[in-house]
Protein backbone atom coordinates (compact mmCIF):
# COMPACT_ATOMS: atom_id res chain seq x y z
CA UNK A 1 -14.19 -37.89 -12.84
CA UNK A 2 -11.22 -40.43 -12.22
CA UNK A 3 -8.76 -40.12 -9.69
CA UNK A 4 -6.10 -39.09 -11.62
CA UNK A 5 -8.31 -36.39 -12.96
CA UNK A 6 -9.26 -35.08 -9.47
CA UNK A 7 -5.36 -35.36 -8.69
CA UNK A 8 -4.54 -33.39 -11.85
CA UNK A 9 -7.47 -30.75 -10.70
CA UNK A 10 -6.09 -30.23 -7.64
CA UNK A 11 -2.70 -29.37 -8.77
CA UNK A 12 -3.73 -26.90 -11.03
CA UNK A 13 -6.09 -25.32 -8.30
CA UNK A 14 -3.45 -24.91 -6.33
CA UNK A 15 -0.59 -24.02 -8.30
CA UNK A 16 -2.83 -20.99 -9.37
CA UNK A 17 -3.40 -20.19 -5.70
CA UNK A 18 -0.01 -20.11 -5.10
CA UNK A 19 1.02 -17.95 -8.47
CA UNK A 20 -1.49 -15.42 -7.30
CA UNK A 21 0.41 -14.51 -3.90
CA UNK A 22 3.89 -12.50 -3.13
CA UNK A 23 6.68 -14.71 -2.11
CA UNK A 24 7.19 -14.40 1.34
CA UNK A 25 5.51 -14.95 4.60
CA UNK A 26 4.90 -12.57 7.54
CA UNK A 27 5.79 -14.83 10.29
CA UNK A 28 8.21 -13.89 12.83
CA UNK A 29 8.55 -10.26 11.35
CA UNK A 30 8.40 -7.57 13.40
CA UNK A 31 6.22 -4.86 12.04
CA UNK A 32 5.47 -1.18 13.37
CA UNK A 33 2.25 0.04 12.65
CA UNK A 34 1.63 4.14 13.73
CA UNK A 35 -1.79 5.57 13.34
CA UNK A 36 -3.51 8.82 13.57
CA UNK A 37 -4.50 12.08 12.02
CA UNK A 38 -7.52 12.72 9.90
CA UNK A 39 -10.32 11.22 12.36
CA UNK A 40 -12.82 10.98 9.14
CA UNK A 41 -10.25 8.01 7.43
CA UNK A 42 -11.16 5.50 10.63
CA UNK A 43 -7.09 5.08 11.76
CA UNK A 44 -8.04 3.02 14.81
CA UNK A 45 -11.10 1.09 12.95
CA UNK A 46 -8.59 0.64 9.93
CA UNK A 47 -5.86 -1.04 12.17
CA UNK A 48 -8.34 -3.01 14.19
CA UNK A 49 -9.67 -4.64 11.37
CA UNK A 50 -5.90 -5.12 10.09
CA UNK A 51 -4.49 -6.89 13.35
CA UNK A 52 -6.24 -9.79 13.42
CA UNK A 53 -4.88 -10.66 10.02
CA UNK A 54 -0.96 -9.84 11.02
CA UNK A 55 -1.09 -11.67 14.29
CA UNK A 56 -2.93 -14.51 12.13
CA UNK A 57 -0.16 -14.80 9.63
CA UNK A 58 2.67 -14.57 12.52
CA UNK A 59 3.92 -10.87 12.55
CA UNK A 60 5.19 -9.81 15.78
CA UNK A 61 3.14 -6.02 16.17
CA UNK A 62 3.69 -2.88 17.95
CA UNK A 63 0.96 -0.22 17.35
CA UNK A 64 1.98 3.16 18.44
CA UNK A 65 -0.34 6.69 17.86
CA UNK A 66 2.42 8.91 18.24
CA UNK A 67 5.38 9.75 15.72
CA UNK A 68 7.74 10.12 18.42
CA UNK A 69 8.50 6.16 17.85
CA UNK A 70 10.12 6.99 14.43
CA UNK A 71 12.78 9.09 16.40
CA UNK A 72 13.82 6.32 18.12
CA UNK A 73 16.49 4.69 15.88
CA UNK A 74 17.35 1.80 17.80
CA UNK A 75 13.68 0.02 17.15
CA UNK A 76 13.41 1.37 14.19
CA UNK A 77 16.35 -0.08 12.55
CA UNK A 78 14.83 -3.59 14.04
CA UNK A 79 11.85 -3.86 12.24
CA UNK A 80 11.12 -5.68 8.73
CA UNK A 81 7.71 -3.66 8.08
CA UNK A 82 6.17 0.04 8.64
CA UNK A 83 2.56 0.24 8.38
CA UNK A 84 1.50 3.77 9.00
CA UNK A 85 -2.17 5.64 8.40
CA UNK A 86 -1.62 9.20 9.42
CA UNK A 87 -3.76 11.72 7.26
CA UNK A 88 -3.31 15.54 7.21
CA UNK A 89 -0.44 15.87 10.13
CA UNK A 90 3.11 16.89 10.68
CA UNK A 91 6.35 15.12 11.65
CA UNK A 92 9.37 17.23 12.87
CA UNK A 93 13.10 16.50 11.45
CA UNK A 94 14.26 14.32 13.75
CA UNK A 95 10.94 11.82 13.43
CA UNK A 96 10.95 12.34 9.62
CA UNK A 97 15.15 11.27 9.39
CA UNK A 98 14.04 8.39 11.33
CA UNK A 99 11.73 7.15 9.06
CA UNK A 100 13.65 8.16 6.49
CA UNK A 101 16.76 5.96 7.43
CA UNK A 102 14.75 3.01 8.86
CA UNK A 103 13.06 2.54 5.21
CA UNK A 104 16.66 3.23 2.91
CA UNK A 105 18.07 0.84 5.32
CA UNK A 106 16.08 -2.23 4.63
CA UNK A 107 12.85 -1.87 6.23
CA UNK A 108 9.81 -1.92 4.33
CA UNK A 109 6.61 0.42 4.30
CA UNK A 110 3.35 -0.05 3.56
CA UNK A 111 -0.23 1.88 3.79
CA UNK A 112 -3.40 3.55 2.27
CA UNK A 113 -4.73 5.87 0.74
CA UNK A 114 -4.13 9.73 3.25
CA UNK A 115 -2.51 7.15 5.50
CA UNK A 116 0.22 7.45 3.64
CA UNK A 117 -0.32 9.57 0.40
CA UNK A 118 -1.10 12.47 2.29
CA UNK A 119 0.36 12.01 5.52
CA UNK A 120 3.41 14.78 5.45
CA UNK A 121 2.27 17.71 3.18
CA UNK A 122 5.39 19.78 3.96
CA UNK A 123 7.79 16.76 3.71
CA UNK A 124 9.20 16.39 0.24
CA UNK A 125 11.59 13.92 1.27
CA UNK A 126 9.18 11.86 3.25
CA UNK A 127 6.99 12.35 -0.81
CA UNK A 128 9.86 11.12 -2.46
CA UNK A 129 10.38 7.80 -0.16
CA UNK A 130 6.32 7.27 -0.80
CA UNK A 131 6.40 8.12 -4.30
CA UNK A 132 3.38 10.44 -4.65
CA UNK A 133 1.12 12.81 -2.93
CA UNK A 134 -2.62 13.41 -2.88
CA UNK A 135 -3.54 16.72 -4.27
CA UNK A 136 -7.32 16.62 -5.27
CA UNK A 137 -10.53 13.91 -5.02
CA UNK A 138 -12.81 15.96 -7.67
CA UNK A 139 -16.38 15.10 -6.82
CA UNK A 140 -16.05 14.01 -3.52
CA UNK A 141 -17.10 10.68 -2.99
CA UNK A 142 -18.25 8.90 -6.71
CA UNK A 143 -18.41 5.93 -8.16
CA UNK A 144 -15.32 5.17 -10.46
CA UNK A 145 -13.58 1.96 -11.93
CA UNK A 146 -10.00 0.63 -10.81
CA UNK A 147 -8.30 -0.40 -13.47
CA UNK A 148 -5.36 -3.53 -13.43
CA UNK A 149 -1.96 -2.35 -15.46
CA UNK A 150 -0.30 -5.63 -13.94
CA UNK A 151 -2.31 -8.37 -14.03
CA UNK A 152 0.87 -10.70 -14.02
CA UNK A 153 2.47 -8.89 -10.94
CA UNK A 154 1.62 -11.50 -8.07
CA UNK A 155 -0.22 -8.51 -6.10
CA UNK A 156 -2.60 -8.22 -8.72
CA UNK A 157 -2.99 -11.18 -10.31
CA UNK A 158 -6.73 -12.89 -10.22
CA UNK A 159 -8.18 -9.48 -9.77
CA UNK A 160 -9.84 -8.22 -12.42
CA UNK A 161 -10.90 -4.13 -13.09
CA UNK A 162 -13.42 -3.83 -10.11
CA UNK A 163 -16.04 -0.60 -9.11
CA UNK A 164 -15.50 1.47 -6.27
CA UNK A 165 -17.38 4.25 -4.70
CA UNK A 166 -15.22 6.22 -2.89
CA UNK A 167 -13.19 9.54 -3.07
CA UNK A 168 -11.12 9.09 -6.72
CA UNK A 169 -7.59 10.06 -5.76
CA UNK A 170 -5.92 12.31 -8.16
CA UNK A 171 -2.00 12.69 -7.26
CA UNK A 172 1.58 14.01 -7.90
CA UNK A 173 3.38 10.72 -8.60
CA UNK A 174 7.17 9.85 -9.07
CA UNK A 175 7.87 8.24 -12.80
CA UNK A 176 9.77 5.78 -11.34
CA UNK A 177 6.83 3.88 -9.62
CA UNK A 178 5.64 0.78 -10.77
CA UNK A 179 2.05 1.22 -11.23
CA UNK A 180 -0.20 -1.85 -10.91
CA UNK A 181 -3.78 -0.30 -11.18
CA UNK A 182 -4.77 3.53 -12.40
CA UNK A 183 -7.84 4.97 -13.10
CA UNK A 184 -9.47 7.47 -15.59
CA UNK A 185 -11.49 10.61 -14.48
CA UNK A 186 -14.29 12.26 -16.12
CA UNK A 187 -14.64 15.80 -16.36
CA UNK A 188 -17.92 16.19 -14.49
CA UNK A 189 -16.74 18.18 -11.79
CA UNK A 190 -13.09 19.59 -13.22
CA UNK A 191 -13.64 19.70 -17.00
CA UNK A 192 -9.90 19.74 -17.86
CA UNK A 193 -9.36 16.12 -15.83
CA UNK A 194 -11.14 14.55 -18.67
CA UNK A 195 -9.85 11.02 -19.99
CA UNK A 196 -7.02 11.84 -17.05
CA UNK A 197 -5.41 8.35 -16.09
CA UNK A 198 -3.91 8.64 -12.47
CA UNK A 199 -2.06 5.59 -10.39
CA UNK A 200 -4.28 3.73 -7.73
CA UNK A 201 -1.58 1.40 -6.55
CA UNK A 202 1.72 0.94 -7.02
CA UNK A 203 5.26 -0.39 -5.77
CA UNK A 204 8.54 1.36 -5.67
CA UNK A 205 11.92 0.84 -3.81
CA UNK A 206 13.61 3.63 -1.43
CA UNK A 207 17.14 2.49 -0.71
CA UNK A 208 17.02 -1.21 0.23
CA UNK A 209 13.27 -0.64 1.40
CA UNK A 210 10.46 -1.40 -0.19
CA UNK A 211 7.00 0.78 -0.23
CA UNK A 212 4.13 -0.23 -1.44
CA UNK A 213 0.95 2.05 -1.73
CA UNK A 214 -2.80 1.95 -2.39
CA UNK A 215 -5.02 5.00 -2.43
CA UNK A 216 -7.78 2.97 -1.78
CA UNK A 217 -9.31 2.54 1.95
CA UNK A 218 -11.20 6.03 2.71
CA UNK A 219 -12.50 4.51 5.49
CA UNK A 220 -12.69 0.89 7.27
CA UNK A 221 -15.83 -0.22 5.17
CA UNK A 222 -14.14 -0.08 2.28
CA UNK A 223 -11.91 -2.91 3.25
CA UNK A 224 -14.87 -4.90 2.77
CA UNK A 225 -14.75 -5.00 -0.91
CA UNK A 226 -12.63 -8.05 -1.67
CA UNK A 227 -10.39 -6.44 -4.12
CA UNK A 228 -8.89 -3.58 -1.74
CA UNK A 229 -9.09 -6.00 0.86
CA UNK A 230 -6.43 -8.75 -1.06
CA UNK A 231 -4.51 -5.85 -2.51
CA UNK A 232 -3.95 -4.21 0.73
CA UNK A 233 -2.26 -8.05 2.11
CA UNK A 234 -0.72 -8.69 -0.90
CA UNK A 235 1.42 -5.56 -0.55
CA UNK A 236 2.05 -5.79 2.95
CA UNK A 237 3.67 -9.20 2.53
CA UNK A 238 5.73 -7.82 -0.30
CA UNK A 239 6.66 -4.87 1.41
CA UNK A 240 7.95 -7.00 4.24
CA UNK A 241 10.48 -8.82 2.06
CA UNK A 242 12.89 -5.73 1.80
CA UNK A 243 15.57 -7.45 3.82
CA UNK A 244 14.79 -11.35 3.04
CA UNK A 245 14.60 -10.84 -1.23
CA UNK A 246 16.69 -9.29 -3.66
CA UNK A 247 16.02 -5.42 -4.73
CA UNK A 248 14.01 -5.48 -7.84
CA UNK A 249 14.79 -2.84 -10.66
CA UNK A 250 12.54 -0.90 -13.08
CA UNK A 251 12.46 2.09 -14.81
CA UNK A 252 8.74 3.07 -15.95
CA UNK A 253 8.44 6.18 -17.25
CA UNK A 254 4.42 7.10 -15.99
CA UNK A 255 3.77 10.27 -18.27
């Protein structure tokens, strides 16, 4: 191949590289991740294997296991980024405005699967920041296919439909939520489910924040599949942008 060739190849190599990212950059940001809950979703495991990867990329972190954290409206009104896995728990009004506030105000949110779809059952305010709730994983753990709605969205794009095996989250989800991958169930365990197409992961704004969500990560091993692995960064860097980039806007109907 001649030089210019090699020069040429390079270009394109990496101008794909960089399409295939969100804009922005974790450095210097000052993210809060709380953990907890549900002991059989790995919370601790799940955020050790995540730190590495913030404090590699720049983010300034504070971990916390306790709610109480949200309450405190001072710190939370100083952070760019919320990363919380807390399955199955509670949060009491004055934690819950906290969060509330901090995200409507500018900060963004991120998380996984119960982390965050199921985190508040008795919260419909804290449901409508997220954008959806889990309700039902028919079957247990299976083996299902993720399907890409936006493979032009940088978060998705160079990931192609991919296999998991894993609990298949069916959920209550706002129509104004910008799905970028679903999936269909089969009717082998709930017969009326069949040809059912439900959101996997998706983006949304709350106020000036933005929240990004993926319902898959059942437990830390399952970060080890490449494609929940990329997603999962790929929305935390987008998520952290809610005060540095404009607000996007979208209305997309998902019935």
């Amino acid at each position: 191949m001649k030089p210019l060739n090699y020069i040429l190849a390079f270009i394109i190599l990496f101008a794909s590289s960089c399409a295939a990212q969100p804009k922005g950059s974790l450095k210097n940001k000052k993210v809060l991740i709380t953990y907890g809950g549900n002991k059989t979703h790995q919370p601790k495991e799940c955020v050790e294997i995540l730190l590495p990867w913030l404090k590699s990329e720049g983010a300034l972190v504070d971990t916390f296991s306790s709610l109480n954290i949200y309450a405190n409206t001072e710190y939370t009104e100083s952070v760019d980024l919320i990363i919380q896995t807390i399955t199955s728990s509670t949060i009491n009004k004055e934690q819950e405005q906290g969060l509330l506030t901090a995200v409507k105000n500018g900060a963004g949110i991120a998380g996984w699967h119960g982390g965050l779809g199921d985190s508040f059952r008795n919260n419909p305010k804290y449901q409508y920041m997220i954008g959806g709730q889990w309700v039902a994983h028919p079957g247990g753990i299976i083996d299902y296919t993720v399907n890409i709605r936006k493979p032009n969205v940088p978060i998705m794009q160079g990931i192609s439909d991919f296999q998991m095996h894993s609990e298949q989250y069916y959920m209550h989800v706002d129509p104004n939520i910008q799905v970028l991958a679903s999936t269909e169930f089969k009717g082998d365990n709930d017969p009326w489910i069949d040809g059912c197409v439900i959101p996997v992961v998706w983006k949304k704004t709350y106020g000036k924040g933005r929240v990004f969500y993926s319902s898959l990560g059942h437990v830390a091993a399952e970060f080890e599949v490449s494609e929940v692995w990329e997603i999962l960064k790929r929305g935390i860097i987008w998520s952290s942008e809610s005060r540095y980039s404009p607000t996007e806007k979208w209305v997309e109907p998902a019935y």
